[in-house]
C-alpha atoms as a PDB file:
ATOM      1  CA  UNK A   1      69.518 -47.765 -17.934  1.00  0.00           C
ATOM      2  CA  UNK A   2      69.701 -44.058 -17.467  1.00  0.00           C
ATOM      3  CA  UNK A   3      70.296 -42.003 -20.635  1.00  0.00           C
ATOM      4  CA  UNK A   4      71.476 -38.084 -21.340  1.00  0.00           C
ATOM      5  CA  UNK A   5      68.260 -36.071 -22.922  1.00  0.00           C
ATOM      6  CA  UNK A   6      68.083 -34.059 -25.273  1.00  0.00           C
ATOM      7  CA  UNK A   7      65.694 -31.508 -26.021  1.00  0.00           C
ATOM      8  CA  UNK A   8      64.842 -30.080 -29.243  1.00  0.00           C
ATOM      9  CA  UNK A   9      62.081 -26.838 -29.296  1.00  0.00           C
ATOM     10  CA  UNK A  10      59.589 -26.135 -32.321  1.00  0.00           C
ATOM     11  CA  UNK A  11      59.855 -29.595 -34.244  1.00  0.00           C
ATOM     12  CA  UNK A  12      57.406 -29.349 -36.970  1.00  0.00           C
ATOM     13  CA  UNK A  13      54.418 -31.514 -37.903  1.00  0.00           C
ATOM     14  CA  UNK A  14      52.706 -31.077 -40.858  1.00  0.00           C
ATOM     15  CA  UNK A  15      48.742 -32.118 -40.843  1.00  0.00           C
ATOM     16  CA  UNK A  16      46.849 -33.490 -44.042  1.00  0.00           C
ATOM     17  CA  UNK A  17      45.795 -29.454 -44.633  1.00  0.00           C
ATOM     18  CA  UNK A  18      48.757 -27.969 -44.900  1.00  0.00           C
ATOM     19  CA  UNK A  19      48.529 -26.617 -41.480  1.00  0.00           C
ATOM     20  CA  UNK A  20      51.676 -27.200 -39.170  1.00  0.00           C
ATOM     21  CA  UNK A  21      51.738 -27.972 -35.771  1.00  0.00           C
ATOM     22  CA  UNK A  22      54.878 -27.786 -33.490  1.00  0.00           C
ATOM     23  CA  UNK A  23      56.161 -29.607 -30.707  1.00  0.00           C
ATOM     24  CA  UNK A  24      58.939 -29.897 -27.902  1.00  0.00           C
ATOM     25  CA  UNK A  25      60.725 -33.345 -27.746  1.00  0.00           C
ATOM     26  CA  UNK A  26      62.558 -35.119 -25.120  1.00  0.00           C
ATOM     27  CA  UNK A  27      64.336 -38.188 -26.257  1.00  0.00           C
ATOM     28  CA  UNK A  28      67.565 -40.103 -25.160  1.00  0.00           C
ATOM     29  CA  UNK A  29      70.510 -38.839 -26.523  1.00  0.00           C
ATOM     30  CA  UNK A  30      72.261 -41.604 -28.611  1.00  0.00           C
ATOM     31  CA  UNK A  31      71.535 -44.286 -31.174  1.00  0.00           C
ATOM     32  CA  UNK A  32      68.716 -46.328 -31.193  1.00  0.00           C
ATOM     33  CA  UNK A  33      64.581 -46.077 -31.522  1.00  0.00           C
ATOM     34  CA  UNK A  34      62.151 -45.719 -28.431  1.00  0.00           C
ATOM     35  CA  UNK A  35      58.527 -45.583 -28.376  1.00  0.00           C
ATOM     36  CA  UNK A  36      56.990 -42.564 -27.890  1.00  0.00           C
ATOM     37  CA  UNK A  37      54.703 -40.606 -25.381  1.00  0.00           C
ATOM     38  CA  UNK A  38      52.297 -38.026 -26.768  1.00  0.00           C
ATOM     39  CA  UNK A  39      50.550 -35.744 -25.179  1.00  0.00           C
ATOM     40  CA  UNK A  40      48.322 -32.357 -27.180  1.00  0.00           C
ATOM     41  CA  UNK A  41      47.550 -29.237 -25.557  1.00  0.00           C
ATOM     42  CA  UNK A  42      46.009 -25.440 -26.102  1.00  0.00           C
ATOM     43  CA  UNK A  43      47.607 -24.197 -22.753  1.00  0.00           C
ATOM     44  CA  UNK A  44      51.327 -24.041 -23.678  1.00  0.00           C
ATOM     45  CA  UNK A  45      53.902 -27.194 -24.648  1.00  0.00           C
ATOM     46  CA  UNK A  46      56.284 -25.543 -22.248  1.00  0.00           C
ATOM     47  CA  UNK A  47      53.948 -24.558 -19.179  1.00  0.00           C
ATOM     48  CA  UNK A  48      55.949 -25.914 -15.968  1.00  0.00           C
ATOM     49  CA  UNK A  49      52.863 -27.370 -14.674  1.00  0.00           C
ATOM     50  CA  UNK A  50      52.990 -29.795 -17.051  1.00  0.00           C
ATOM     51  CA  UNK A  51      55.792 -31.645 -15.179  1.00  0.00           C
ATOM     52  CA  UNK A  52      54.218 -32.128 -12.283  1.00  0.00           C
ATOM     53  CA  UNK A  53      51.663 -34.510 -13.984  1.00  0.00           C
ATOM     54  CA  UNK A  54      54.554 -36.184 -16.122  1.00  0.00           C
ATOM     55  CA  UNK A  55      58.042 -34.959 -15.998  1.00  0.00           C
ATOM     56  CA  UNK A  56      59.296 -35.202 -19.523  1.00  0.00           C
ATOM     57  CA  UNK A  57      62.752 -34.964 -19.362  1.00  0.00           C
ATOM     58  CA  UNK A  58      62.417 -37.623 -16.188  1.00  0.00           C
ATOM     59  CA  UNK A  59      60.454 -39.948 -18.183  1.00  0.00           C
ATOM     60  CA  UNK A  60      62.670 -39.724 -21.752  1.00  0.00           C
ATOM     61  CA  UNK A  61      65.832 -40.404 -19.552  1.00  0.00           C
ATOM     62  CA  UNK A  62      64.476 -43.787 -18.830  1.00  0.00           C
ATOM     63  CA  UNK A  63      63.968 -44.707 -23.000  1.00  0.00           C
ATOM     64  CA  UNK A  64      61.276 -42.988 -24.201  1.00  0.00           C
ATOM     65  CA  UNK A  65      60.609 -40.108 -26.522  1.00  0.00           C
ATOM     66  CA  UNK A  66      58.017 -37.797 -24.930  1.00  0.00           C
ATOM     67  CA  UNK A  67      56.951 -35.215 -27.497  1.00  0.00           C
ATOM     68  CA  UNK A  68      54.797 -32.291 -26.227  1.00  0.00           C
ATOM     69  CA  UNK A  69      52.457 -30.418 -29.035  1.00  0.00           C
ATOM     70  CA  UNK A  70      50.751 -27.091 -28.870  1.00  0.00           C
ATOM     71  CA  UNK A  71      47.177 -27.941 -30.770  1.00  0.00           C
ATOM     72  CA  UNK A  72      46.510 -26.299 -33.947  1.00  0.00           C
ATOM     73  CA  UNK A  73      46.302 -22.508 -33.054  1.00  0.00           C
ATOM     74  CA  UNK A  74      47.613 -22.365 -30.071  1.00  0.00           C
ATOM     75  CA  UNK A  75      51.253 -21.217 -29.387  1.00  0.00           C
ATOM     76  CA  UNK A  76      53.895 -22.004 -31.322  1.00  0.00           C
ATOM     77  CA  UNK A  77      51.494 -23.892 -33.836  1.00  0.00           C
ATOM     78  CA  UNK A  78      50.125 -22.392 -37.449  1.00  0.00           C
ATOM     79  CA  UNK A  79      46.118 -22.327 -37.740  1.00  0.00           C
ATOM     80  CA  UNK A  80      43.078 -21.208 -36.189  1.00  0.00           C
ATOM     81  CA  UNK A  81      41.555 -22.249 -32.825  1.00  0.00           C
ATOM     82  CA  UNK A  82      38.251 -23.710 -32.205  1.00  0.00           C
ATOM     83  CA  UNK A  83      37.652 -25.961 -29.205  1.00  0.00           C
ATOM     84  CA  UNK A  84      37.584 -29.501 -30.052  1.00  0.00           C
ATOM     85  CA  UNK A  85      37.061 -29.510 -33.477  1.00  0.00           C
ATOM     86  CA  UNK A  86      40.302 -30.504 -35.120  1.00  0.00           C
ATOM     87  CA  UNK A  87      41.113 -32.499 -32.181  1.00  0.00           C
ATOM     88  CA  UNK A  88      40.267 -36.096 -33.961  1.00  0.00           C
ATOM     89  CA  UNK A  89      42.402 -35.435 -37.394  1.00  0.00           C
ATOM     90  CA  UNK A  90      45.061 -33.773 -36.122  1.00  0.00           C
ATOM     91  CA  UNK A  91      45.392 -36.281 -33.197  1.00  0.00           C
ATOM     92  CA  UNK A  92      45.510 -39.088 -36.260  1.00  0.00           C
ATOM     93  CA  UNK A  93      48.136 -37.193 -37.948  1.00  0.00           C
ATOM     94  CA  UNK A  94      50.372 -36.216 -35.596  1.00  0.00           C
ATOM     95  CA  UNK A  95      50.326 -40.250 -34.185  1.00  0.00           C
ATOM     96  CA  UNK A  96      52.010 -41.213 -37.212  1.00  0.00           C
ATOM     97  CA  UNK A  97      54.032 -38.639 -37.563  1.00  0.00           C
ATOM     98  CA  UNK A  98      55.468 -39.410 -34.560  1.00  0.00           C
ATOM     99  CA  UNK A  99      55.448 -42.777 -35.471  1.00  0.00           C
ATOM    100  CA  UNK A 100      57.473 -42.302 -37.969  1.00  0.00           C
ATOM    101  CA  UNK A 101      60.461 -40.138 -36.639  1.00  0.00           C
ATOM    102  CA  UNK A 102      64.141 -41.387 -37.008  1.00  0.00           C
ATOM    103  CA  UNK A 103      64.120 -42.429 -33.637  1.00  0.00           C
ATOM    104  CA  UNK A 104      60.741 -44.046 -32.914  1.00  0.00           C
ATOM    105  CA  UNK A 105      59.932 -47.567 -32.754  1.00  0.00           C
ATOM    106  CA  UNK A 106      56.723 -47.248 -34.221  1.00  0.00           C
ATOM    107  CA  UNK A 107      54.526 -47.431 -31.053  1.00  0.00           C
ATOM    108  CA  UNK A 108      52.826 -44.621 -29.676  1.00  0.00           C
ATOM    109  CA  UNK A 109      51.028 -43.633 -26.609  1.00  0.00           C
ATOM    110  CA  UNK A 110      49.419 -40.772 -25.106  1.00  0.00           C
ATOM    111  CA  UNK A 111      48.432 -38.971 -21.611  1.00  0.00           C
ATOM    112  CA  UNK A 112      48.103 -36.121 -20.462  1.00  0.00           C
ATOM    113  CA  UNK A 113      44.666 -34.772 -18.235  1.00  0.00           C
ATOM    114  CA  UNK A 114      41.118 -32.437 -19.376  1.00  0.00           C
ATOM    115  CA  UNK A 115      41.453 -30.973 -22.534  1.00  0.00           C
ATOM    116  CA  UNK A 116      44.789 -33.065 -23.072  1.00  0.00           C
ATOM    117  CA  UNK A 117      42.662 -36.409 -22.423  1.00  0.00           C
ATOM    118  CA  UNK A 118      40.131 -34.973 -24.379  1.00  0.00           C
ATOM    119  CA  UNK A 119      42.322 -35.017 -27.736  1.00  0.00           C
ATOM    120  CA  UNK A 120      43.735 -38.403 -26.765  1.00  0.00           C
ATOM    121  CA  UNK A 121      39.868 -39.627 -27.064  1.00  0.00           C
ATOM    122  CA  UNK A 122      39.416 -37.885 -30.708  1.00  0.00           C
ATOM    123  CA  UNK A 123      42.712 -38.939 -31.919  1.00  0.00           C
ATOM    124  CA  UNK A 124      41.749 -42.538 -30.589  1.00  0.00           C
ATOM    125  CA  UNK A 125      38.392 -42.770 -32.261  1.00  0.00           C
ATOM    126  CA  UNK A 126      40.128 -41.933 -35.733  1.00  0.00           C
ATOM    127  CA  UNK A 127      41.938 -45.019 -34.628  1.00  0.00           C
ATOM    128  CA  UNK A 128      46.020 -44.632 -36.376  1.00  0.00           C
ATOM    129  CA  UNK A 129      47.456 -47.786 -36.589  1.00  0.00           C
ATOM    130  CA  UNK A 130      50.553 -46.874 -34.180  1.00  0.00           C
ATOM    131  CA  UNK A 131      48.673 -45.360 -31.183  1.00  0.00           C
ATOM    132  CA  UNK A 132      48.645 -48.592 -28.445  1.00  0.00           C
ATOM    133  CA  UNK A 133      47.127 -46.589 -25.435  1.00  0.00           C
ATOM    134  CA  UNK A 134      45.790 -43.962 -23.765  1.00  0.00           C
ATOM    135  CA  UNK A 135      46.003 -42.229 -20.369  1.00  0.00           C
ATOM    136  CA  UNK A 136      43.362 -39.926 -20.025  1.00  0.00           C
ATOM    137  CA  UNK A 137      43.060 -37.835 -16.755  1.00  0.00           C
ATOM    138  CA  UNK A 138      39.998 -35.832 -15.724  1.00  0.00           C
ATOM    139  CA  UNK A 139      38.750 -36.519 -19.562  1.00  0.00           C
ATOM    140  CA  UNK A 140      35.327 -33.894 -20.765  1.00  0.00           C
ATOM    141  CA  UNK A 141      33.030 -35.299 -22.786  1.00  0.00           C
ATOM    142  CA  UNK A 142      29.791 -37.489 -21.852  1.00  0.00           C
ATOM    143  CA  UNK A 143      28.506 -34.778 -19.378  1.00  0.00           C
ATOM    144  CA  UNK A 144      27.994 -31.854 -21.413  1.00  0.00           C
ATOM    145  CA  UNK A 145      23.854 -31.556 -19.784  1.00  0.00           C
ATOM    146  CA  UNK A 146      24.989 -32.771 -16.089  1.00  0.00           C
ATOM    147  CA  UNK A 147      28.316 -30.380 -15.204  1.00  0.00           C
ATOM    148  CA  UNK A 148      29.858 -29.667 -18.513  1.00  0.00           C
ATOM    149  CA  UNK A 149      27.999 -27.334 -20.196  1.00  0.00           C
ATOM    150  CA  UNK A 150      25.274 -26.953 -18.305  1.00  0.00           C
ATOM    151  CA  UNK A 151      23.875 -28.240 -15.060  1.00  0.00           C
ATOM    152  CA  UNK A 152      20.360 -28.819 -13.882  1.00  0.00           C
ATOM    153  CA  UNK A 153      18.966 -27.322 -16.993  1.00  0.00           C
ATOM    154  CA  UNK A 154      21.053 -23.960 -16.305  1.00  0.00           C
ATOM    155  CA  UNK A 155      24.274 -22.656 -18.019  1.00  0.00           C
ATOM    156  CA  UNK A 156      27.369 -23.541 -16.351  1.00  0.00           C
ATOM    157  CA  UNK A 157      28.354 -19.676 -16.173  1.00  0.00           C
ATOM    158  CA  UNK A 158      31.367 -20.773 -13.773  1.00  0.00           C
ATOM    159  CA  UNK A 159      33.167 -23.015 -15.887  1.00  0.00           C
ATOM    160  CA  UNK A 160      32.628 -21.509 -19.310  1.00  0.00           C
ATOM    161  CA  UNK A 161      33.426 -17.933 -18.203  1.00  0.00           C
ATOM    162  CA  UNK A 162      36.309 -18.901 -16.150  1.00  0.00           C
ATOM    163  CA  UNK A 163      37.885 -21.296 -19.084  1.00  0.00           C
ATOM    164  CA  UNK A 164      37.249 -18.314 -21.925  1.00  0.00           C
ATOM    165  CA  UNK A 165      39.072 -15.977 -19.487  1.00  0.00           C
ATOM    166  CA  UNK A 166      41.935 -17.131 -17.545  1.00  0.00           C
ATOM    167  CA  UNK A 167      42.542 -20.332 -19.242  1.00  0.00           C
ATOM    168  CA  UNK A 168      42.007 -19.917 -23.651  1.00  0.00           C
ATOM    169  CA  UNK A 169      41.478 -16.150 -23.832  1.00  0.00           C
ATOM    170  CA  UNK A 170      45.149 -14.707 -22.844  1.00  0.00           C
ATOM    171  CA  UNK A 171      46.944 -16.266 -25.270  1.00  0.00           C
ATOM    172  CA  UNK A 172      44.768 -15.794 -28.280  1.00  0.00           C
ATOM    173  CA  UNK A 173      45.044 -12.082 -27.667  1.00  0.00           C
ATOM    174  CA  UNK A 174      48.760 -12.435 -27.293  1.00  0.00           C
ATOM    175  CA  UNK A 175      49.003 -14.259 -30.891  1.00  0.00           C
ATOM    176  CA  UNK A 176      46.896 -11.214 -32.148  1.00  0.00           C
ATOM    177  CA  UNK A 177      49.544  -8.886 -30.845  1.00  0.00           C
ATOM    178  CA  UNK A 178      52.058 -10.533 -33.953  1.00  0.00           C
ATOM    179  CA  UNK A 179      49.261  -9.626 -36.569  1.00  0.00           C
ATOM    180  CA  UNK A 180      47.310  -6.621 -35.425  1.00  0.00           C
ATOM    181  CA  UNK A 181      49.172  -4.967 -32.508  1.00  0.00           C
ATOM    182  CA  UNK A 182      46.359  -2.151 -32.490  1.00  0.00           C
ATOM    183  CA  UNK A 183      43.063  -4.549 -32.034  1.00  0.00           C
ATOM    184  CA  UNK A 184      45.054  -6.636 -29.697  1.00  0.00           C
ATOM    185  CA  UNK A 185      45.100  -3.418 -27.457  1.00  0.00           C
ATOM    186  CA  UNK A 186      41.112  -3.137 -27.581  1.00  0.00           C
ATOM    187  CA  UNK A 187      41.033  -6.279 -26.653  1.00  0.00           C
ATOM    188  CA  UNK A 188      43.698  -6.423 -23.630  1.00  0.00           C
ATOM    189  CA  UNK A 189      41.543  -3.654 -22.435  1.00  0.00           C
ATOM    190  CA  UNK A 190      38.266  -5.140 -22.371  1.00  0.00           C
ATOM    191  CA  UNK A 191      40.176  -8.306 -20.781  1.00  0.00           C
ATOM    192  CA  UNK A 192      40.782  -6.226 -17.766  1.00  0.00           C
ATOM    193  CA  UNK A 193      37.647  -4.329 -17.787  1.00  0.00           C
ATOM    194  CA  UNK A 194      35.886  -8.252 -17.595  1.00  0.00           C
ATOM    195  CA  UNK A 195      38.623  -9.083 -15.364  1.00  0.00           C
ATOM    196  CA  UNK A 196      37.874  -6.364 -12.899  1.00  0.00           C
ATOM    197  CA  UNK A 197      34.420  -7.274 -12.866  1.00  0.00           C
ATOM    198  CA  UNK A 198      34.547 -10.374 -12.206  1.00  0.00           C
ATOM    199  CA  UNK A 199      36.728  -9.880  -9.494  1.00  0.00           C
ATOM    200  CA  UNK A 200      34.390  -7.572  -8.018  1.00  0.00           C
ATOM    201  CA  UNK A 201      31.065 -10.291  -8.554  1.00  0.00           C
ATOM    202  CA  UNK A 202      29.484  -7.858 -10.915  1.00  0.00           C
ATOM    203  CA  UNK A 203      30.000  -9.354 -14.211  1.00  0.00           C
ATOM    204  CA  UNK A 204      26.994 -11.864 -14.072  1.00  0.00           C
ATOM    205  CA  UNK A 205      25.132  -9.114 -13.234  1.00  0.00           C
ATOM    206  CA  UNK A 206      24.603  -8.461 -17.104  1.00  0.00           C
ATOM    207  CA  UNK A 207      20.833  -9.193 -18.871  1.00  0.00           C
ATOM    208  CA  UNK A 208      20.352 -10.238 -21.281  1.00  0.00           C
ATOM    209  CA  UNK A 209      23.225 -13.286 -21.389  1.00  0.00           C
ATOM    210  CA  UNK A 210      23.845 -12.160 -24.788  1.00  0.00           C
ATOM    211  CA  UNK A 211      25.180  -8.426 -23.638  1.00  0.00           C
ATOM    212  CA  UNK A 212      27.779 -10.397 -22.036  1.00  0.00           C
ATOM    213  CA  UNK A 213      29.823 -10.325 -25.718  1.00  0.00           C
ATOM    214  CA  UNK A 214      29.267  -6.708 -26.271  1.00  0.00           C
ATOM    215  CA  UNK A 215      32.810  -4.847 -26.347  1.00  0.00           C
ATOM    216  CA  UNK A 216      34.376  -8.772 -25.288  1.00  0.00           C
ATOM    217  CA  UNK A 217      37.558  -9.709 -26.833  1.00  0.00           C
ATOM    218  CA  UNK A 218      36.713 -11.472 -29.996  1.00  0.00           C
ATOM    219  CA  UNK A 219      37.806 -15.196 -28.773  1.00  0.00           C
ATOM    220  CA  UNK A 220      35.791 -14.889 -25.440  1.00  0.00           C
ATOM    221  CA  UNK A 221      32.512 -13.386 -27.147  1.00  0.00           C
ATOM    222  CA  UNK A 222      32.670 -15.849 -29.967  1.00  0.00           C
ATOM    223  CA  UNK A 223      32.746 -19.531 -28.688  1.00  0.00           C
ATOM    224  CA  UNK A 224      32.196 -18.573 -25.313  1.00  0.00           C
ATOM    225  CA  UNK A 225      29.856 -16.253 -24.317  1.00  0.00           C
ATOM    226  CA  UNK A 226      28.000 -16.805 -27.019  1.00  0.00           C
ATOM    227  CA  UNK A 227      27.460 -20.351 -26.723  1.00  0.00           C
ATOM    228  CA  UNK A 228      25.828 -19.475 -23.275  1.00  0.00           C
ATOM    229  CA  UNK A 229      22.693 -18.360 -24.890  1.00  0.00           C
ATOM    230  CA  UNK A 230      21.811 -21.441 -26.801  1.00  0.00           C
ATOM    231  CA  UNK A 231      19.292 -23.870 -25.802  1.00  0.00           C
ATOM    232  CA  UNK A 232      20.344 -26.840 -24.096  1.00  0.00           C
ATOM    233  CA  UNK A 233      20.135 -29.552 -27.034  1.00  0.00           C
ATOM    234  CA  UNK A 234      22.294 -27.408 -29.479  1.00  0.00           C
ATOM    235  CA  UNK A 235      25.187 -28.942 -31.202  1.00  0.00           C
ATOM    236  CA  UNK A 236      27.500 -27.632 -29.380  1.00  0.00           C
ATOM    237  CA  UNK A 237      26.649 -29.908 -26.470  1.00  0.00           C
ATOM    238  CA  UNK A 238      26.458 -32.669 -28.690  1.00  0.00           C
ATOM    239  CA  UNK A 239      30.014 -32.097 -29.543  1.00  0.00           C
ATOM    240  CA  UNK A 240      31.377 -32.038 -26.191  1.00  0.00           C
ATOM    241  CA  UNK A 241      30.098 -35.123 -25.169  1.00  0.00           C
ATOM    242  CA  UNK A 242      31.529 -36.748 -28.572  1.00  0.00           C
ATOM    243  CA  UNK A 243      34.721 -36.548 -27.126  1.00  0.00           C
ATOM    244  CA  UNK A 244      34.313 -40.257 -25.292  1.00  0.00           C
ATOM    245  CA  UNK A 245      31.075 -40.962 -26.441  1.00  0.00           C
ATOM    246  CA  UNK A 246      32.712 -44.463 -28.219  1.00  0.00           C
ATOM    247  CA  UNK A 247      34.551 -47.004 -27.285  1.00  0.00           C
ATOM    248  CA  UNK A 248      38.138 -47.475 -28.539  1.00  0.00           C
ATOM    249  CA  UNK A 249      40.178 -50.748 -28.571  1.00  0.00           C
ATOM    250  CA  UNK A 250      42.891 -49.551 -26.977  1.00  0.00           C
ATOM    251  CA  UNK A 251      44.217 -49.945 -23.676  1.00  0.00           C
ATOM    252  CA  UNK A 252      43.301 -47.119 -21.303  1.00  0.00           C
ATOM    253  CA  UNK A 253      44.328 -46.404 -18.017  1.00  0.00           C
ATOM    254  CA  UNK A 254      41.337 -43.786 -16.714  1.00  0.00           C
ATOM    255  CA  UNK A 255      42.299 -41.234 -13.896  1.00  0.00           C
ATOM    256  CA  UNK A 256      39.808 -39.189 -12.213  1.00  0.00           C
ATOM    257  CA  UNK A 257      38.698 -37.593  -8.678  1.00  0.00           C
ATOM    258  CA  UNK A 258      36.226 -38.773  -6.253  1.00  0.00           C
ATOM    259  CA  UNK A 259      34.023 -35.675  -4.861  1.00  0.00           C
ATOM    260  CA  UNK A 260      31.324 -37.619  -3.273  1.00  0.00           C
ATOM    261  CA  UNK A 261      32.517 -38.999  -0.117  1.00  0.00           C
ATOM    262  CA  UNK A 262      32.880 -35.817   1.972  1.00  0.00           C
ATOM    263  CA  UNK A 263      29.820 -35.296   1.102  1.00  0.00           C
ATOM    264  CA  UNK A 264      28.457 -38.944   1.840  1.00  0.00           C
ATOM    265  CA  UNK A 265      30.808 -38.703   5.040  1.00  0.00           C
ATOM    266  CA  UNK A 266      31.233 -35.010   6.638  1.00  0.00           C
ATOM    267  CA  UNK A 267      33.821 -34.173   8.502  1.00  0.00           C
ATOM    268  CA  UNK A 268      32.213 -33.793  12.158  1.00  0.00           C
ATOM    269  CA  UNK A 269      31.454 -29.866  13.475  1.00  0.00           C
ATOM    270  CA  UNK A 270      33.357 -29.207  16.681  1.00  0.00           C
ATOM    271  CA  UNK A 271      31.968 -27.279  19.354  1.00  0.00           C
ATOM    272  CA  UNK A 272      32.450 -26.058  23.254  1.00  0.00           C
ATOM    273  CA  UNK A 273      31.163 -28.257  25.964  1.00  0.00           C
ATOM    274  CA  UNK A 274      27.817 -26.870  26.351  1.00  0.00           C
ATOM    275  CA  UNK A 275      26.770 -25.628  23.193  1.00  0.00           C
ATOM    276  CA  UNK A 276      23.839 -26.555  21.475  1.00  0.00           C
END
């Protein structure tokens, strides 16, 4: 059966702090409950990509609720940033809130891939009572010392720098624009000073690691650049890898990518008759 959707923009969660948290829902549009699909992000509730891993208006048309949540900070949502931390309460919270909407039947799941499968793994280990799977895609956690973090006893400059700049940085200078229109200037500056640099290969050029953070916008210097200077059994690594480092009894369907077997099986080099 094939229902109408509708969608409703900035529905608000409250977490155990105080601290609210808001969401875009898609649900059927008539009478009844549904069980709900959950998914928690810091890149945008609303970002198009989003469909192309799980359509939500596609997927709440065939009787579910699919509920989309900007993580604490980020967005639309009230409270302050920092990477994985809040990811385990506020996952347990907003399960049974959405447990307990009008329309729910009680059951919750969640999906979504990397940082979204990474709060489906903290909001799992807090274990609410209504969350019956997960669906995590591309999940972090486990390999903060072999890719993560850092590979091969070296900083993974590629990864960190390129997350704290294209994919978290943007928007917390954006929400600083609301509060403090004149230091969100500095810092949209020294975004595109870094930005030009690093499009030109010259930004790694910087020693010590540390100077990296001088005149860096405030979210980029702080938990990441910074972190790239400390040794390789800080905590920080330690809480990466938390993310899946216990089992949950749940039912999980795991999606990932297989790099190896190019590598194991090259694709042949073709050359002209007669070359050696």
């Amino acid at each position: 059966m094939k229902h109408d959707v509708l969608i409703e923009n900035d529905v608000e969660a409250t977490m155990r702090d105080g601290v609210v948290l808001r969401s875009t829902v898609y649900r059927p549009n008539g009478s009844g409950r549904f069980p709900v699909l959950l998914t928690r992000t810091p890149y945008g509730r609303d970002l198009s990509v989003n469909s192309g891993y799980l359509n939500p208006a596609t997927v709440a048309a065939t009787g579910f609720v699919v509920i989309m949540q900007d993580v604490r900070g980020r967005f639309g949502s009230d409270g302050e940033f920092v990477p994985s931390e809040n990811e385990g309460p506020d996952g347990y919270d907003t399960v049974q809130w959405a447990a307990e909407l009008p329309y729910s039947t009680g059951a919750v799941g969640m999906w979504g891939r990397s940082y979204f499968a990474e709060t489906q793994w903290r909001a799992a280990q807090e274990k609410p009572p209504a969350l019956r799977g997960i669906a995590p895609g591309i999940s972090a956690g486990g390999n903060a010392r072999s890719g993560g973090l850092v590979r091969g006893g070296a900083v993974e400059f590629g990864a960190r720098l390129g997350w704290g700049h294209y994919s978290a940085g943007p928007a917390e200078i954006a929400k600083l624009s609301r509060t403090d229109p004149v230091r969100a200037e500095r810092e949209w500056a020294s975004w595109a000073r870094i930005d030009r640099a690093m499009s030109e290969d010259t930004f790694l050029d910087i020693l010590p690691v540390r100077d990296m953070a001088v005149d860096a916008p405030a979210f980029f210097a702080s938990p990441i650049v910074e972190s790239l200077g400390f040794p390789i059994d800080h905590p920080t690594r330690d809480l990466w890898d938390s993310a899946s480092d216990r089992a949950v009894d749940l039912p999980s369907l795991h999606i990932g990518v297989v790099r190896h077997l190019r590598e194991q099986h090259p694709r042949p080099v073709l050359r002209p008759t007669g070359a050696q």
